[in-house]
Protein backbone atom coordinates (compact mmCIF):
# COMPACT_ATOMS: atom_id res chain seq x y z
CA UNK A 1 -12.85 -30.08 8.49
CA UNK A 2 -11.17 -32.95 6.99
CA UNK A 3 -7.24 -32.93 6.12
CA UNK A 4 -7.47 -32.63 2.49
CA UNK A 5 -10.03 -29.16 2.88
CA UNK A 6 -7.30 -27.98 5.46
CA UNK A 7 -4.52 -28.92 2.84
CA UNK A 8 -5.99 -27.25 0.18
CA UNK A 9 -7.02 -23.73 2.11
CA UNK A 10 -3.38 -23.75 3.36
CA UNK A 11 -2.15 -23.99 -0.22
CA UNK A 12 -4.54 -21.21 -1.42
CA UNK A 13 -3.29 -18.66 1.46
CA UNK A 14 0.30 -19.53 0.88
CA UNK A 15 -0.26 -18.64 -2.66
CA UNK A 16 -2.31 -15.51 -2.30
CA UNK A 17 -0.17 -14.41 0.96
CA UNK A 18 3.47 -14.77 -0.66
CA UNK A 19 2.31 -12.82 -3.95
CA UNK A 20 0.68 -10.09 -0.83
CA UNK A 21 2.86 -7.03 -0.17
CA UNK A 22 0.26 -6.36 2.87
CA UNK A 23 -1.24 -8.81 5.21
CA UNK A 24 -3.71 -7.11 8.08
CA UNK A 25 -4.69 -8.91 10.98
CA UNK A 26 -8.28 -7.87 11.88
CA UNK A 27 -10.59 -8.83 14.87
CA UNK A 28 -13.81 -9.35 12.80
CA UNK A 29 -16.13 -10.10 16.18
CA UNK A 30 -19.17 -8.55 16.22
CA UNK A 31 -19.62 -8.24 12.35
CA UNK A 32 -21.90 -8.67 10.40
CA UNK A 33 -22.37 -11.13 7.30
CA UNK A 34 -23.39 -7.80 5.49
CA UNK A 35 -21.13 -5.50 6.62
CA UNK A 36 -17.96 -8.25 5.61
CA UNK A 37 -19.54 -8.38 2.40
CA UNK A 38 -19.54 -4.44 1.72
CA UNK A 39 -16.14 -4.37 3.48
CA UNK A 40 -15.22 -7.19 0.46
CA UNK A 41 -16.45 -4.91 -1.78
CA UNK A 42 -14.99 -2.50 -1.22
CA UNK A 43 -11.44 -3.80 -1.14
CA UNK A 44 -11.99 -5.36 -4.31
CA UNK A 45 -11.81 -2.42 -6.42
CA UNK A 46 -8.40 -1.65 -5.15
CA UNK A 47 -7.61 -5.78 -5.68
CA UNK A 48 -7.58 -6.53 -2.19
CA UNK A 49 -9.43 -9.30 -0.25
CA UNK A 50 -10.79 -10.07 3.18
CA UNK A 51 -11.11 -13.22 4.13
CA UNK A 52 -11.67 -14.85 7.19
CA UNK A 53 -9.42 -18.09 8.79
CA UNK A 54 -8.28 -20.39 11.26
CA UNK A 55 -5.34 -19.06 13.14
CA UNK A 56 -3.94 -22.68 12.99
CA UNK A 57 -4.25 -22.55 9.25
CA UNK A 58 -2.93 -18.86 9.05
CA UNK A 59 0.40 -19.41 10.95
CA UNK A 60 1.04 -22.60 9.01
CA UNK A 61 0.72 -20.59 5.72
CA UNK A 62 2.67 -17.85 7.17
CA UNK A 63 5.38 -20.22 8.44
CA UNK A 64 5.68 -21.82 5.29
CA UNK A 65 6.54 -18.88 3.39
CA UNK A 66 9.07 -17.24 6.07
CA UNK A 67 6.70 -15.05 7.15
CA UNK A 68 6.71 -15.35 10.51
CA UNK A 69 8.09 -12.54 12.52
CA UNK A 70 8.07 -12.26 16.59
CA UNK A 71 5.38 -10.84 17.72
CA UNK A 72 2.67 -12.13 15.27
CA UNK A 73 2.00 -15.05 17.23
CA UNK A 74 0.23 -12.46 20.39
CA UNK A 75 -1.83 -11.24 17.45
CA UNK A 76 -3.23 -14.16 16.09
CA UNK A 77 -5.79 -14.99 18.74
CA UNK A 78 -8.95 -14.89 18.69
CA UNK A 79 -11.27 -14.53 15.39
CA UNK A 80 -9.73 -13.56 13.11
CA UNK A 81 -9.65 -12.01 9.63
CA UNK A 82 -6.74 -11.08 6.96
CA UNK A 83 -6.72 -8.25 4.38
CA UNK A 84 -4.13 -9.35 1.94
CA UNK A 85 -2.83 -6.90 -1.15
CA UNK A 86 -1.04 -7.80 -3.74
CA UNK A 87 -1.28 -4.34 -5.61
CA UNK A 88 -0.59 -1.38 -4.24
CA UNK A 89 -0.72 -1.76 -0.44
CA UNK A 90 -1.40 1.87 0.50
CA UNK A 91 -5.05 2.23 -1.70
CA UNK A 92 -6.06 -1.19 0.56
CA UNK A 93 -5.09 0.01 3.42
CA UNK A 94 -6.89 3.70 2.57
CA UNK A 95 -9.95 1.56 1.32
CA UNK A 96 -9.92 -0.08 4.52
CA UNK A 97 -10.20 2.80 6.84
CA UNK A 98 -12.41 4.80 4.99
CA UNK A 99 -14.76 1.98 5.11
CA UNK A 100 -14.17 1.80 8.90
CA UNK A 101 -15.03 5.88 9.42
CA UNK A 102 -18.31 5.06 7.65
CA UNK A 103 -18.49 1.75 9.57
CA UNK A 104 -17.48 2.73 13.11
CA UNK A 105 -16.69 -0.71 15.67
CA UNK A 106 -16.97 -2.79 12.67
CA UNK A 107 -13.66 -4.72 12.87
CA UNK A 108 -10.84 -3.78 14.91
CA UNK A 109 -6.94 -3.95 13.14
CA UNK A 110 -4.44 -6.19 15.26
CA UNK A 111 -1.19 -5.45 13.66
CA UNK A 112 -0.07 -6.73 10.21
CA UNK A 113 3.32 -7.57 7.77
CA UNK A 114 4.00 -5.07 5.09
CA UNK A 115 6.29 -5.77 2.78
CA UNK A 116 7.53 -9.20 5.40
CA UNK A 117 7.77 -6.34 8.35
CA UNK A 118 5.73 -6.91 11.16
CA UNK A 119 3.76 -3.86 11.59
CA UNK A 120 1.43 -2.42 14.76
CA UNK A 121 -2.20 -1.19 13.93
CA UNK A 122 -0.96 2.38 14.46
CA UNK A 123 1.17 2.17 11.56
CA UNK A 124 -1.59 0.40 9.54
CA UNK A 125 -3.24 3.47 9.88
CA UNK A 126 -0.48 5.69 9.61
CA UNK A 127 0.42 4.16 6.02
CA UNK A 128 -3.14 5.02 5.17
CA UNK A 129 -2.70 8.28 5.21
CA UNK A 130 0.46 8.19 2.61
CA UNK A 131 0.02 9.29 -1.15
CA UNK A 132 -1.22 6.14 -3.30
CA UNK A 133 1.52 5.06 -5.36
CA UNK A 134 1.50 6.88 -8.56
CA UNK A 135 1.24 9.97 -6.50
CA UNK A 136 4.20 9.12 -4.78
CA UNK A 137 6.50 8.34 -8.11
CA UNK A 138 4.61 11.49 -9.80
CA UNK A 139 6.53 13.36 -6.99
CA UNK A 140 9.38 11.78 -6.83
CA UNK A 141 9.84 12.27 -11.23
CA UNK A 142 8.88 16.39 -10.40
CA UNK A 143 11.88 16.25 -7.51
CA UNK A 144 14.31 14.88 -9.94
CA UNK A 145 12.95 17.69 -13.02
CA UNK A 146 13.23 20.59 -11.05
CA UNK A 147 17.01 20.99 -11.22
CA UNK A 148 17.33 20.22 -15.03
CA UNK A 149 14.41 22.62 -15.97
CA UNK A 150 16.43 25.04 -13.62
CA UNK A 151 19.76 24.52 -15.57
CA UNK A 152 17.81 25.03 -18.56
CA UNK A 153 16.39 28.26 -17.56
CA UNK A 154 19.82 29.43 -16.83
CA UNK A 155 21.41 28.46 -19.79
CA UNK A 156 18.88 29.83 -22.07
CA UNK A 157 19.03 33.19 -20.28
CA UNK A 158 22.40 33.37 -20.77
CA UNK A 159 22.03 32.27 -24.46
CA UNK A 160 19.69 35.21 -24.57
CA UNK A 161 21.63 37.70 -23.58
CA UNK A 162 24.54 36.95 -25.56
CA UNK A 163 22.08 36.96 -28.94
CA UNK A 164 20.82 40.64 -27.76
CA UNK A 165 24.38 41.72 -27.20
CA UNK A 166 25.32 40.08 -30.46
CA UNK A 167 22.49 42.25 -31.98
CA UNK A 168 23.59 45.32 -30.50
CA UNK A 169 27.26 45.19 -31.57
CA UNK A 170 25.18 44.16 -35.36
CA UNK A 171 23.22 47.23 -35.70
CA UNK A 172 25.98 49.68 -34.20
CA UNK A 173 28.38 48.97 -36.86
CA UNK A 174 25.81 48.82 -39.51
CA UNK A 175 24.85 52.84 -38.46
């Protein structure tokens, strides 16, 4: 590969990764050209890619955004792969593994960052299991209603109760 194609790949991955709120580190051996493209696939209708590189490339793209955390050098060894998000990290990362249960021994997940934090494969797949976003704020908006719909229930009743007794005291002095 001549300097000027390894210039230009390490300018693309510095762009995609620092706009990425996941990066995965995946051990693609053994795969298929096939399978990587239904893997791509499938990560593209949650905006996610897959894309294989060059470790050398990969930890000068990392390095140059600050991306770099101990640890991620024992991870990049070997072939490997990258699932980058730039989206909603959570919906990759279940696309991902769902893909894998169909898939089984397909790839295997080194570690990752999320969100700049070094992360292990265990808490890849942990994360995968989390509510997708929208869920998540859905939840979050219901936790934060709950109290005002309860003062509200309150306040009416009480409101209610003061109209009846209002209209008690009414129609005993007009008898």
């Amino acid at each position: 590969m001549q300097k000027q194609q390894k210039a230009m790949i390490i300018d693309e991955l510095t762009d995609s990764l620092s706009k990425s709120q996941l990066v995965l580190f995946t051990d693609y051996k053994g795969m298929s050209v096939e399978t990587i493209s239904k893997l791509r696939e499938e990560l593209s209708k949650v905006n996610a890619q897959y894309r294989v590189v060059k470790n050398t490339l990969l930890k000068i793209s990392l390095k140059k955004i600050n991306l770099y955390p101990d640890g991620v050098e024992d991870h990049l060894q070997g072939t490997t792969a990258i699932m980058y998000a730039q989206d909603d990290p959570v919906l990759a990362l279940k696309s991902l593994y769902n893909f894998l249960d169909e898939n089984a021994n397909a790839l295997v997940v080194k570690s990752g960052l999320f969100e700049g934090n070094f992360i292990t494969a265990d808490q890849a797949k942990e994360f995968s299991n989390l509510p997708p976003r929208d869920v998540l704020i859905a939840q979050l908006v219901g936790q934060f209603q709950a109290p005002i719909y309860a003062l509200h229930a309150v306040l009416s009743g009480t409101l209610k109760k003061l109209l009846y007794a209002l209209n008690e005291v009414g129609s005993k002095k007009s008898n």
